[in-house]
Protein backbone atom coordinates (compact mmCIF):
# COMPACT_ATOMS: atom_id res chain seq x y z
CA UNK A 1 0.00 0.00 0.00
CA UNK A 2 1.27 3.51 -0.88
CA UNK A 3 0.21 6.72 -0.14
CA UNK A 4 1.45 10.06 -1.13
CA UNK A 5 1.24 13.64 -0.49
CA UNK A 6 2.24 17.40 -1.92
CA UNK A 7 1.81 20.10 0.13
CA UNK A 8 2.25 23.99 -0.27
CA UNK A 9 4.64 25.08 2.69
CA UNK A 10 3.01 28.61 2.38
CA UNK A 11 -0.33 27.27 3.20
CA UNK A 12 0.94 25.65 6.24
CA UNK A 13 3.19 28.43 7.19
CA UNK A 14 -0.10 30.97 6.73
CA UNK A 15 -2.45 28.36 8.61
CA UNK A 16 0.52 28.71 11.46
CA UNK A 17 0.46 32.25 11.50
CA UNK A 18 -3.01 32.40 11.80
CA UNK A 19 -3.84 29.21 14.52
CA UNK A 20 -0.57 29.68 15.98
CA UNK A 21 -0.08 26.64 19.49
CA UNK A 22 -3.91 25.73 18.62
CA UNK A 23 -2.99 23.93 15.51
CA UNK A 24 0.12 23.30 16.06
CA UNK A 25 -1.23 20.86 19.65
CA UNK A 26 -4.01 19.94 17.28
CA UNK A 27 -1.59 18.29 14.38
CA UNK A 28 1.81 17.55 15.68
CA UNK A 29 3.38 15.41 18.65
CA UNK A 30 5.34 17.54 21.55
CA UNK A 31 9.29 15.76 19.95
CA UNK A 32 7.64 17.30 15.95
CA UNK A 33 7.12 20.87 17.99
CA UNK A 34 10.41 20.87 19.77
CA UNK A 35 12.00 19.52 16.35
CA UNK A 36 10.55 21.50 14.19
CA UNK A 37 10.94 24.86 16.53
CA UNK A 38 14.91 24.53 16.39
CA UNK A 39 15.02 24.86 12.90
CA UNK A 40 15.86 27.92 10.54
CA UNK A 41 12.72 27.08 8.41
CA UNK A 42 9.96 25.96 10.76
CA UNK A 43 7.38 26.08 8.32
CA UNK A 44 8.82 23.98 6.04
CA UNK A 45 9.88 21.61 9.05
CA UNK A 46 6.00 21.69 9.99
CA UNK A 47 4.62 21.37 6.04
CA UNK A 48 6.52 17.98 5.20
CA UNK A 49 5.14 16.38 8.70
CA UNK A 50 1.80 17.52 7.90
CA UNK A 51 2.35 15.63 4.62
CA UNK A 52 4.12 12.08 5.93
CA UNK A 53 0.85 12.27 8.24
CA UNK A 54 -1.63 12.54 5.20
CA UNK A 55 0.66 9.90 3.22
CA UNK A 56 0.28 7.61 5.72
CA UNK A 57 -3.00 7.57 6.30
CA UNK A 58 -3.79 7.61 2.24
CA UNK A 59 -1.59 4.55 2.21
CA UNK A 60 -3.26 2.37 5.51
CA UNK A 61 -7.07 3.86 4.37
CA UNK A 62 -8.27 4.41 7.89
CA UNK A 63 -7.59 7.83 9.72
CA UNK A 64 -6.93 7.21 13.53
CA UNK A 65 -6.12 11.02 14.50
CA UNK A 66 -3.08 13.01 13.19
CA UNK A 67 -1.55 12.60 16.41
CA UNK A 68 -1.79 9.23 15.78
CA UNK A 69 1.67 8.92 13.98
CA UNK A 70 4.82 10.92 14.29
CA UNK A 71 7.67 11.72 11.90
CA UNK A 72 11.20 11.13 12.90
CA UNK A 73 14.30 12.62 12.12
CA UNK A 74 14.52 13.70 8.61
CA UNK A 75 18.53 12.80 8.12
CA UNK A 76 16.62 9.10 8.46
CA UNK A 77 13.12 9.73 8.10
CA UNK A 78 10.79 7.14 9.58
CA UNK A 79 7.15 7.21 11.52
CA UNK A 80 6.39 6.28 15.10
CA UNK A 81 3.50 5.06 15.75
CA UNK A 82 2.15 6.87 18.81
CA UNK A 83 -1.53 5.25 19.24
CA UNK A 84 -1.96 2.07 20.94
CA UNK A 85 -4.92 0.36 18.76
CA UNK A 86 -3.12 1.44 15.29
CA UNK A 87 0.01 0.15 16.72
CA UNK A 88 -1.24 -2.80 17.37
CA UNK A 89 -3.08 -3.22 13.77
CA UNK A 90 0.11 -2.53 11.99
CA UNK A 91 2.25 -4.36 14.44
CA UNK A 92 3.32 -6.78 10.76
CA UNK A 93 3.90 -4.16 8.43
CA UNK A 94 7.23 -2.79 7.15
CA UNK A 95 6.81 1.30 6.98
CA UNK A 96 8.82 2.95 4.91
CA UNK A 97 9.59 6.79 4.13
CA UNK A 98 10.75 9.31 1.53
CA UNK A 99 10.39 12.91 1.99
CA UNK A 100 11.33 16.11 0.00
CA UNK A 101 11.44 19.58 -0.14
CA UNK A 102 12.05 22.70 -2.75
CA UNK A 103 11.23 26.17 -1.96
CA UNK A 104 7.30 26.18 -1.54
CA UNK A 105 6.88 21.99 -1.78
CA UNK A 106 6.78 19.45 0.43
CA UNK A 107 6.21 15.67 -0.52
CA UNK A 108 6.16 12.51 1.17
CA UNK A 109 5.42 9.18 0.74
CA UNK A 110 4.48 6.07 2.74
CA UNK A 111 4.99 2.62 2.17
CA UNK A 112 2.98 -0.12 4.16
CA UNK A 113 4.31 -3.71 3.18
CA UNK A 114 3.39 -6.77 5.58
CA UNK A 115 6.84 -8.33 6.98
């Protein structure tokens, strides 16, 4: 199962500006906040999250929350599952990551193979 998703880093970074800690609690774990706030480009820190979180759940077909899942590092970019009943539905499957970024783009995509 794959699932894949492009996202505009000025729409997040406008959505941020607006919502401010309200979306920001509402979307992302407390380790994407604290990673993403020690960065020189936040937003685009924030955007490609937002989009490994949409890629994931395109590629499993069942939305358990967006706090659900986390990204990890991006030098090795991988997802943690976070919730209890989706970790335990997944517990078989191999997950793997690719991520990118230019200027206003984010991508990511999610594969979900059984082991």
């Amino acid at each position: 199962m794959i699932g894949i998703d492009i996202i505009n880093i000025d729409k997040i970074a406008r959505i941020i500006d607006k919502w401010g800690e309200k979306f920001l609690n509402r979307i992302f774990s407390q380790k994407e906040i604290e990673y993403c706030e020690n960065k020189k480009n936040s937003y685009q820190c924030y955007a490609v999250r937002f989009a490994v979180k949409e890629a994931f759940y395109k590629a499993y077909n069942h939305i358990y929350g967006w706090k659900a899942i986390e990204m990890s590092s991006c030098r090795k970019p991988g997802v943690n599952i976070l919730d209890e009943r989706l970790k335990r539905e997944i517990d078989n499957f191999k997950i793997k990551l690719s991520t990118s970024h230019i200027k206003n783009i984010g991508i990511a995509i999610v594969s979900l193979s059984k082991s």
